[in-house]
Protein backbone atom coordinates (compact mmCIF):
# COMPACT_ATOMS: atom_id res chain seq x y z
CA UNK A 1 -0.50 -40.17 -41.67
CA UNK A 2 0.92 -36.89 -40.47
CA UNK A 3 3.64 -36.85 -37.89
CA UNK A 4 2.64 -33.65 -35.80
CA UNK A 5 0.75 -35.42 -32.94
CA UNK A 6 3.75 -38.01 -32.35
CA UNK A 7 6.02 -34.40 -32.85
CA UNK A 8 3.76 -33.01 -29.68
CA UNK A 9 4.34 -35.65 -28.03
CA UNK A 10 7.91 -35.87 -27.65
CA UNK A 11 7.74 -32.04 -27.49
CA UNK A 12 5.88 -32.01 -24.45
CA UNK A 13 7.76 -35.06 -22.82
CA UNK A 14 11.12 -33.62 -23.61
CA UNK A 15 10.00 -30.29 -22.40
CA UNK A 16 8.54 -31.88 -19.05
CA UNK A 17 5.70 -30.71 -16.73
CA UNK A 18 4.44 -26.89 -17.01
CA UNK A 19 5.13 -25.39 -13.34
CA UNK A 20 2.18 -23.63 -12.11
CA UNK A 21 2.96 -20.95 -9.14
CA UNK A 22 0.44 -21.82 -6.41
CA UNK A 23 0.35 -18.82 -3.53
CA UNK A 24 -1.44 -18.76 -0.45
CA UNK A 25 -3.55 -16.52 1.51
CA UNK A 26 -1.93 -16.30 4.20
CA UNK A 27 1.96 -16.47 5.67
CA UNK A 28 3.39 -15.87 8.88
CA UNK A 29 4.11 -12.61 6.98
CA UNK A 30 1.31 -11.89 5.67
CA UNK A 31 -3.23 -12.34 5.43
CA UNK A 32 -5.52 -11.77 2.84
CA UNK A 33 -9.21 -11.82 3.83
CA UNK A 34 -12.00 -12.10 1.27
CA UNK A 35 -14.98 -9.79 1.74
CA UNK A 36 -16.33 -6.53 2.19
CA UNK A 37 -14.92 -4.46 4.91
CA UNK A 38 -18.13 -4.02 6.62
CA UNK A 39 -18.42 -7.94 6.74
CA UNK A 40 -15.58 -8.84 8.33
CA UNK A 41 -14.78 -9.41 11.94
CA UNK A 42 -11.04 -9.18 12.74
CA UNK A 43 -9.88 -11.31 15.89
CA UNK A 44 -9.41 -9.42 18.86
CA UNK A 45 -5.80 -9.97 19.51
CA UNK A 46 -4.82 -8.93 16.39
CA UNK A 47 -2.62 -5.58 17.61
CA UNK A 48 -2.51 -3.27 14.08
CA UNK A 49 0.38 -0.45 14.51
CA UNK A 50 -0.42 1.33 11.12
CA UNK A 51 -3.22 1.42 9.16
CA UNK A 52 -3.01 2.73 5.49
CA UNK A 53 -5.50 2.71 2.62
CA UNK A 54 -6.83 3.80 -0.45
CA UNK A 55 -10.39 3.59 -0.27
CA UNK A 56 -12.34 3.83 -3.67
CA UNK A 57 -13.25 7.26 -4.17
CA UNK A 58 -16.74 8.49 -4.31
CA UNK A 59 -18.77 7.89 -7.69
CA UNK A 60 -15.80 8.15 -9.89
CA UNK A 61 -15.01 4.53 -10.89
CA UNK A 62 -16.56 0.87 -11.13
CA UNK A 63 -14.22 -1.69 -10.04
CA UNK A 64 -17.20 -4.80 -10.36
CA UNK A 65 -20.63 -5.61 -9.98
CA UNK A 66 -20.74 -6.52 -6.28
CA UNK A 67 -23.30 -4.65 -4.43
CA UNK A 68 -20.92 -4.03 -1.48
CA UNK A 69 -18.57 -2.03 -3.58
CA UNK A 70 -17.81 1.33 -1.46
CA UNK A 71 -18.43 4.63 -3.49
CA UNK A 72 -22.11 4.30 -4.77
CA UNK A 73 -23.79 5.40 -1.63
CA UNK A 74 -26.62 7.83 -2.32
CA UNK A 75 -24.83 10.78 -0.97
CA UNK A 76 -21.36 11.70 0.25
CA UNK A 77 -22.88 11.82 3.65
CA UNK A 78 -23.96 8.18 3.66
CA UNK A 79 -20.30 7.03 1.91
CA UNK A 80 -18.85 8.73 4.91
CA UNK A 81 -20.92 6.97 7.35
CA UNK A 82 -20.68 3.71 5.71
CA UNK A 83 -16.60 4.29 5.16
CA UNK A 84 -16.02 5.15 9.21
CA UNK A 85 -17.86 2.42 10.12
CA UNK A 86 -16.17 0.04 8.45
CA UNK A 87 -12.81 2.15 8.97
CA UNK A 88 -13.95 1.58 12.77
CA UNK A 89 -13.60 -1.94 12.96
CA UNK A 90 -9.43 -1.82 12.47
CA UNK A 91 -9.10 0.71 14.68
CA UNK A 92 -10.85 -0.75 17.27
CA UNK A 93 -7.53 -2.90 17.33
CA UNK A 94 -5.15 -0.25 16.54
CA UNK A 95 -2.87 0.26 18.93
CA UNK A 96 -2.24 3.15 21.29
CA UNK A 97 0.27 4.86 19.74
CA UNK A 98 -0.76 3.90 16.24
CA UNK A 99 -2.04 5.88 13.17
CA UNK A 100 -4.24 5.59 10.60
CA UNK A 101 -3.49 7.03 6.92
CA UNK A 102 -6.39 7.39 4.66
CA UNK A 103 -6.00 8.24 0.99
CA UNK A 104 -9.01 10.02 -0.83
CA UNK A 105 -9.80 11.78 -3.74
CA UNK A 106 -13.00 14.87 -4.05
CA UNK A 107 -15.66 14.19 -6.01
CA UNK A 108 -16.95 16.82 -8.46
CA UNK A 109 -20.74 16.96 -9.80
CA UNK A 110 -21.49 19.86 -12.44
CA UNK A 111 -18.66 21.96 -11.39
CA UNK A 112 -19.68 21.63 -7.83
CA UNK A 113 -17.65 20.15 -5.45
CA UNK A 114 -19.39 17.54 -3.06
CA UNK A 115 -16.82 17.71 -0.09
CA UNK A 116 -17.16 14.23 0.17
CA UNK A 117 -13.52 14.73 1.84
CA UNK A 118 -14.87 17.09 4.87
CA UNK A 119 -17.62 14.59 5.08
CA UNK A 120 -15.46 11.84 6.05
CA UNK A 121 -13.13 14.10 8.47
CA UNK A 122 -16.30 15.22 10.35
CA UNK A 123 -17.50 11.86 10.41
CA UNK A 124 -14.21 10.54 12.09
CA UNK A 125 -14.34 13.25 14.40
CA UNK A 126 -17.90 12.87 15.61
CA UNK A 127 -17.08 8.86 16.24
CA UNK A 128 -14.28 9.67 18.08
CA UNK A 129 -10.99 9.24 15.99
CA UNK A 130 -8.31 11.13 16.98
CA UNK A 131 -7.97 13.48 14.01
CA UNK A 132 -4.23 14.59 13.27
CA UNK A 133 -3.69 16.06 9.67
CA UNK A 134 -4.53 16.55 6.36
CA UNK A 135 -0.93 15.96 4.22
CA UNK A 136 -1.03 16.78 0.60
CA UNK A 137 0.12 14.70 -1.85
CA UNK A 138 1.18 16.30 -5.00
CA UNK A 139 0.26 14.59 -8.47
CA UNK A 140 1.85 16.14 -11.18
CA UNK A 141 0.57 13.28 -13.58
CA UNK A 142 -3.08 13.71 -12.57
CA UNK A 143 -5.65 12.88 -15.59
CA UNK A 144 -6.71 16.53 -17.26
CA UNK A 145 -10.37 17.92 -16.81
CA UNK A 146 -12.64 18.95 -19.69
CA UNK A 147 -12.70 22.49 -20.80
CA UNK A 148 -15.84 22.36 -19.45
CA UNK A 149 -15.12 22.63 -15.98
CA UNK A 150 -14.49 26.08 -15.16
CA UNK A 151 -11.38 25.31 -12.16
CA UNK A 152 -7.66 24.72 -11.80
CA UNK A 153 -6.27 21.65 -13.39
CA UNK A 154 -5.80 18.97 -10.66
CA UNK A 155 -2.80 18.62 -8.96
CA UNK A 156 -3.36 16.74 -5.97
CA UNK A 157 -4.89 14.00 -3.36
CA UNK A 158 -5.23 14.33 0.30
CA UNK A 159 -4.36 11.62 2.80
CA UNK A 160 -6.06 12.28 6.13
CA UNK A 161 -3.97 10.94 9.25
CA UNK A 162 -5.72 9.95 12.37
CA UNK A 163 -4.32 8.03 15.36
CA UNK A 164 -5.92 5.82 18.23
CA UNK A 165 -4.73 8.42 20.79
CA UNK A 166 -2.51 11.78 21.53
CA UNK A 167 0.85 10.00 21.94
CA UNK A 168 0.85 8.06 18.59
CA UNK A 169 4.18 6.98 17.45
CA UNK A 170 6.14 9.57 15.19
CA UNK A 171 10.13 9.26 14.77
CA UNK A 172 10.93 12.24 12.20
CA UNK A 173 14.29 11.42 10.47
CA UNK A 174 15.63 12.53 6.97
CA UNK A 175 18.08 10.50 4.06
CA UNK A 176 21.17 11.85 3.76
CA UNK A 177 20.94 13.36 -0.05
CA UNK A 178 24.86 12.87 -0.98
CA UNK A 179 25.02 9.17 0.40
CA UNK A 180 26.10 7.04 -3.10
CA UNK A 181 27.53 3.71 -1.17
CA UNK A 182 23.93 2.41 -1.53
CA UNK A 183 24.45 -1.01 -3.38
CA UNK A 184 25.29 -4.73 -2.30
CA UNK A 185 28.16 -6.47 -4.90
CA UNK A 186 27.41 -8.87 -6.74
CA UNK A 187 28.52 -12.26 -5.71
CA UNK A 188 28.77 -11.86 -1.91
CA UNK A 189 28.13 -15.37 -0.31
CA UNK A 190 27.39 -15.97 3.53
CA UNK A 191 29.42 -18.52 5.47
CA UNK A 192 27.93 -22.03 4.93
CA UNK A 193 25.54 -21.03 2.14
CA UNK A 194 25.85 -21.91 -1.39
CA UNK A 195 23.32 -19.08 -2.53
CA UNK A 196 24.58 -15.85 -3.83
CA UNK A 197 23.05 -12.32 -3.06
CA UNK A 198 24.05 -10.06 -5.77
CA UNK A 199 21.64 -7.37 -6.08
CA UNK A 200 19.74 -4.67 -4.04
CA UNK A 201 16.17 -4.70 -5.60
CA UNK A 202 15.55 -1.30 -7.07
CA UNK A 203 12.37 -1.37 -4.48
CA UNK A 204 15.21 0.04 -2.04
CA UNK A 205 16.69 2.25 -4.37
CA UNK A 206 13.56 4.01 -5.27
CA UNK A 207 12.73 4.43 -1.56
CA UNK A 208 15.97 5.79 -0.82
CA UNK A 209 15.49 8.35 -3.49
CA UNK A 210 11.97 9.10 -2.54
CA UNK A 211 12.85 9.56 1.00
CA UNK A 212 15.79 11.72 0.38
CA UNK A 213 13.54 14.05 -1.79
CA UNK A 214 10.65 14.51 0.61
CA UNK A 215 11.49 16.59 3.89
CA UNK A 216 8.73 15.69 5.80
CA UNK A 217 6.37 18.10 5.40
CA UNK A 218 2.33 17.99 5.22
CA UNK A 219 3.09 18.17 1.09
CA UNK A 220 4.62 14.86 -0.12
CA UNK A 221 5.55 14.62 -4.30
CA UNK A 222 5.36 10.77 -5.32
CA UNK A 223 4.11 10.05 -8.36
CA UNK A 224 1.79 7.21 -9.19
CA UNK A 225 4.31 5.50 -12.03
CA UNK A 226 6.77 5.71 -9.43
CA UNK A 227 7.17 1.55 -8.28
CA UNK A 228 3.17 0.68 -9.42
CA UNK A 229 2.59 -3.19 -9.06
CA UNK A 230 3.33 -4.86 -12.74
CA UNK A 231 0.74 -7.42 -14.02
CA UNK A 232 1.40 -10.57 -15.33
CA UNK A 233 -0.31 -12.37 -18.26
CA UNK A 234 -3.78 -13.66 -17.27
CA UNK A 235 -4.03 -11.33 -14.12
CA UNK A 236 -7.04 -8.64 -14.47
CA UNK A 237 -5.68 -5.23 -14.69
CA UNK A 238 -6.75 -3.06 -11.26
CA UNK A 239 -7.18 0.62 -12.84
CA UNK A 240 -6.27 2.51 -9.68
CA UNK A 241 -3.41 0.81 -8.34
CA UNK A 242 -1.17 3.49 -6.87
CA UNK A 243 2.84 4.07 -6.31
CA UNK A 244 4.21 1.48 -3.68
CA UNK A 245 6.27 4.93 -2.46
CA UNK A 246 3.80 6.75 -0.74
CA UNK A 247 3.11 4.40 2.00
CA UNK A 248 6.96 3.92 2.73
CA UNK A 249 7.22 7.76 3.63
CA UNK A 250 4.45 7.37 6.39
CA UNK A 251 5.22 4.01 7.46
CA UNK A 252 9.23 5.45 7.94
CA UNK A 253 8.20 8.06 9.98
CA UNK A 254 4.67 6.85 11.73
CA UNK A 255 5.73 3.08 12.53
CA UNK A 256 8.14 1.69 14.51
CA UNK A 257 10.76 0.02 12.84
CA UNK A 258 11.00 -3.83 12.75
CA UNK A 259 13.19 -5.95 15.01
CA UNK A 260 14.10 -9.39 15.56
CA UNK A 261 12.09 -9.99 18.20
CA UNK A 262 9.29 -7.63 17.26
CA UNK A 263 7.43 -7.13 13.58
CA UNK A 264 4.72 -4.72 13.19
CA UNK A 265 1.21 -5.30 11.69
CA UNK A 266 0.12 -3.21 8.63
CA UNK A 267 -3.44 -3.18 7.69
CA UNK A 268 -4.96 -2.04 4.22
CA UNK A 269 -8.79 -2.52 4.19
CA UNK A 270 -8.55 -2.06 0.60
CA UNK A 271 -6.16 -4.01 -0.51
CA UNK A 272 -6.63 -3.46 -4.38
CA UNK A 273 -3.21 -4.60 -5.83
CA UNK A 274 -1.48 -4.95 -2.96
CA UNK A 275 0.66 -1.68 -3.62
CA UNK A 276 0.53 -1.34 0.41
CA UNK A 277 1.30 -4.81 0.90
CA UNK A 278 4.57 -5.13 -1.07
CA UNK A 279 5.71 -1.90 0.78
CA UNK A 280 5.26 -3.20 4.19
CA UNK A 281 6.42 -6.41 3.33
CA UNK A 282 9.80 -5.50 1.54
CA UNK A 283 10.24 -3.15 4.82
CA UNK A 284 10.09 -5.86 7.18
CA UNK A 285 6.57 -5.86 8.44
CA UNK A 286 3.81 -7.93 8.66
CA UNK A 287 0.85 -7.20 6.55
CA UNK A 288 -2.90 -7.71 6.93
CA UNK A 289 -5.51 -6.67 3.63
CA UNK A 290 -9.32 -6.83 3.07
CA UNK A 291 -10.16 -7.74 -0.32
CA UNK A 292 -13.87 -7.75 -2.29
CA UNK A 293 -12.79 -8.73 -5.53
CA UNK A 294 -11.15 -12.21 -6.28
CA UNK A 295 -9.19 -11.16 -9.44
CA UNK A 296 -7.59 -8.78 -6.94
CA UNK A 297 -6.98 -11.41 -4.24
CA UNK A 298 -5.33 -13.78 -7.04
CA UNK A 299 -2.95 -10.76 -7.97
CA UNK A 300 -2.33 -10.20 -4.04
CA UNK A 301 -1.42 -13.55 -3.86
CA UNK A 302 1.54 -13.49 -6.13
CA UNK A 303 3.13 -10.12 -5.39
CA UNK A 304 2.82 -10.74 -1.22
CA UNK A 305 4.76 -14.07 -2.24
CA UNK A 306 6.98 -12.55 -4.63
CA UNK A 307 7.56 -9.68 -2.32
CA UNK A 308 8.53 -11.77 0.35
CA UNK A 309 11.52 -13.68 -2.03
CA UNK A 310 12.69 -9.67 -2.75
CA UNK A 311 13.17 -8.55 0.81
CA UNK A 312 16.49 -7.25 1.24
CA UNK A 313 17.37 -6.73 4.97
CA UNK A 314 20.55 -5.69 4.63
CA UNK A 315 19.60 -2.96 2.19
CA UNK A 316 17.37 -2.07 4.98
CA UNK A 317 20.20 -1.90 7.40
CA UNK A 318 21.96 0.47 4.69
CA UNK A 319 18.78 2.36 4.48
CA UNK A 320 18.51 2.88 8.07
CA UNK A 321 22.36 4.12 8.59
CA UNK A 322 21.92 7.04 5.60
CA UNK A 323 18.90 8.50 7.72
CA UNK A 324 19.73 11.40 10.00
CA UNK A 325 17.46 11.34 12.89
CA UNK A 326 16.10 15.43 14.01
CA UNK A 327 15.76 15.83 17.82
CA UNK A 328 11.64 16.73 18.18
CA UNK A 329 11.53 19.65 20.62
């Protein structure tokens, strides 16, 4: 008789129990909420300072099969009605001086544009959000067109800003671009504590670069394989996930900055992979996302949880001391 099942079994006992990561929807940190945006009812204290999204862009991609997926509205016309109405029920509990960032993408249909992006704007407008700007953000790594479209390669995404009132917050600062004391040593120990802190997470590094590069203007340059959320085995890849960089330029300059006694709420209605999420999180926020899809909401899971183990505030506090703040006139 063959010896391979006793071998297994002293194998596995001598190995012990496998250790499965359970993570949970919600933290004091942090929220995920299954469902379809235009489903969901938000409690009414919840006070949201920033709101930032990428919705799913209009007839360009399939994410599932649920008939609530956003983007396969009949026309651009009713995708912008059904997107601000669902965009509505946040910022119903934004908060005075808070903004709204919305990433979107045009939508081309036989070498005609659609202007599914002026759609949305004059939708916004007409139910009453405070419309601020249109910022560019520049894609150099965009995917290339056919030859059969006769126009200009892309280059390029929008994300429209909008704000619950006139005096939205806005603190316009800039990194110092010479500034190379950015690290923590390795093997630094706090009185009392038998942990050691030995690394700044390149998260912060990456921001610090990215924020020193970008001046604040209405054209921002991130690109998308700049800090994208990595899978891990068994998770379902999300094909639009995008770089965890560009919210931490608007949520720098657009939300106020977290204290000890006070954390601010972000909320992504898409949530996706949680690109947003990580962001807000590893800046000391709080963080609220809507999510349709459960493979999404199991990935969510683990890099909200993970994100929170990451966060670095002292790198923050090094952060914050390299940033040169410009008097607004």
């Amino acid at each position: 008789m063959s010896n391979s099942w006793f071998d297994t079994f002293n194998f596995k006992r001598n190995e012990g129990f496998s250790q499965i990561e359970v993570y949970p929807l919600e933290t004091e940190n942090y929220k995920i909420i299954k469902g379809s945006l235009d489903k969901v009812k938000l409690p009414s204290n919840m006070k949201i300072s920033i709101i930032f999204t990428s919705s799913p862009y209009y007839r360009l991609r399939k994410y599932g099969d649920d008939p609530d997926e956003f983007g396969w509205e009949a026309t651009p016309q009713k995708f912008a009605e059904r997107l601000i109405d669902s965009l509505m029920i946040p910022y119903a509990n934004l908060e005075e001086t808070g903004n709204l960032f919305l990433n979107l993408g045009e939508t081309y249909d036989n070498g005609k544009c659609l202007a599914v992006i002026e759609h949305v704007v004059l939708e916004a407008v007409k139910r009453g959000m405070h419309y601020v700007d249109r910022i560019i953000w520049v894609k150099e790594s965009n995917k290339p067109i056919s030859n059969q479209n006769h126009r200009f390669l892309p280059g390029y995404e929008v994300v429209l800003h909008f704000a619950k009132s006139k005096n939205y917050y806005f603190n316009r600062f800039k990194i110092k671009k010479y500034v190379t004391d950015f690290k923590i040593s390795r093997g630094c120990k706090d009185h009392g504590w038998e942990g050691v802190n030995y690394y700044v997470p390149n998260f912060y590094k990456q921001l610090r670069t990215i924020m020193s590069e970008n001046e604040l203007r209405d054209i921002v340059s991130v690109q998308t394989n700049t800090a994208r959320i990595k899978h891990v085995d068994g998770e379902q890849y999300h094909p639009a996930t995008f770089s965890q960089m560009l919210p931490a330029i608007f949520l720098s300059t657009y939300c106020p900055k977290p204290t000890d006694d006070y954390k601010p709420l972000v909320f992504d209605p898409f949530l996706g992979g949680a690109s947003c999420g990580r962001t807000a999180l590893m800046m000391g926020y709080r963080f609220c996302g809507v999510e349709l899809y459960e493979q999404n909401v199991e990935t969510s899971k683990r890099v909200l949880a993970e994100s929170l183990k990451e966060f670095e505030p002292r790198a923050l506090v090094q952060l914050e001391s390299q940033k040169e703040y410009v008097q607004v006139a």
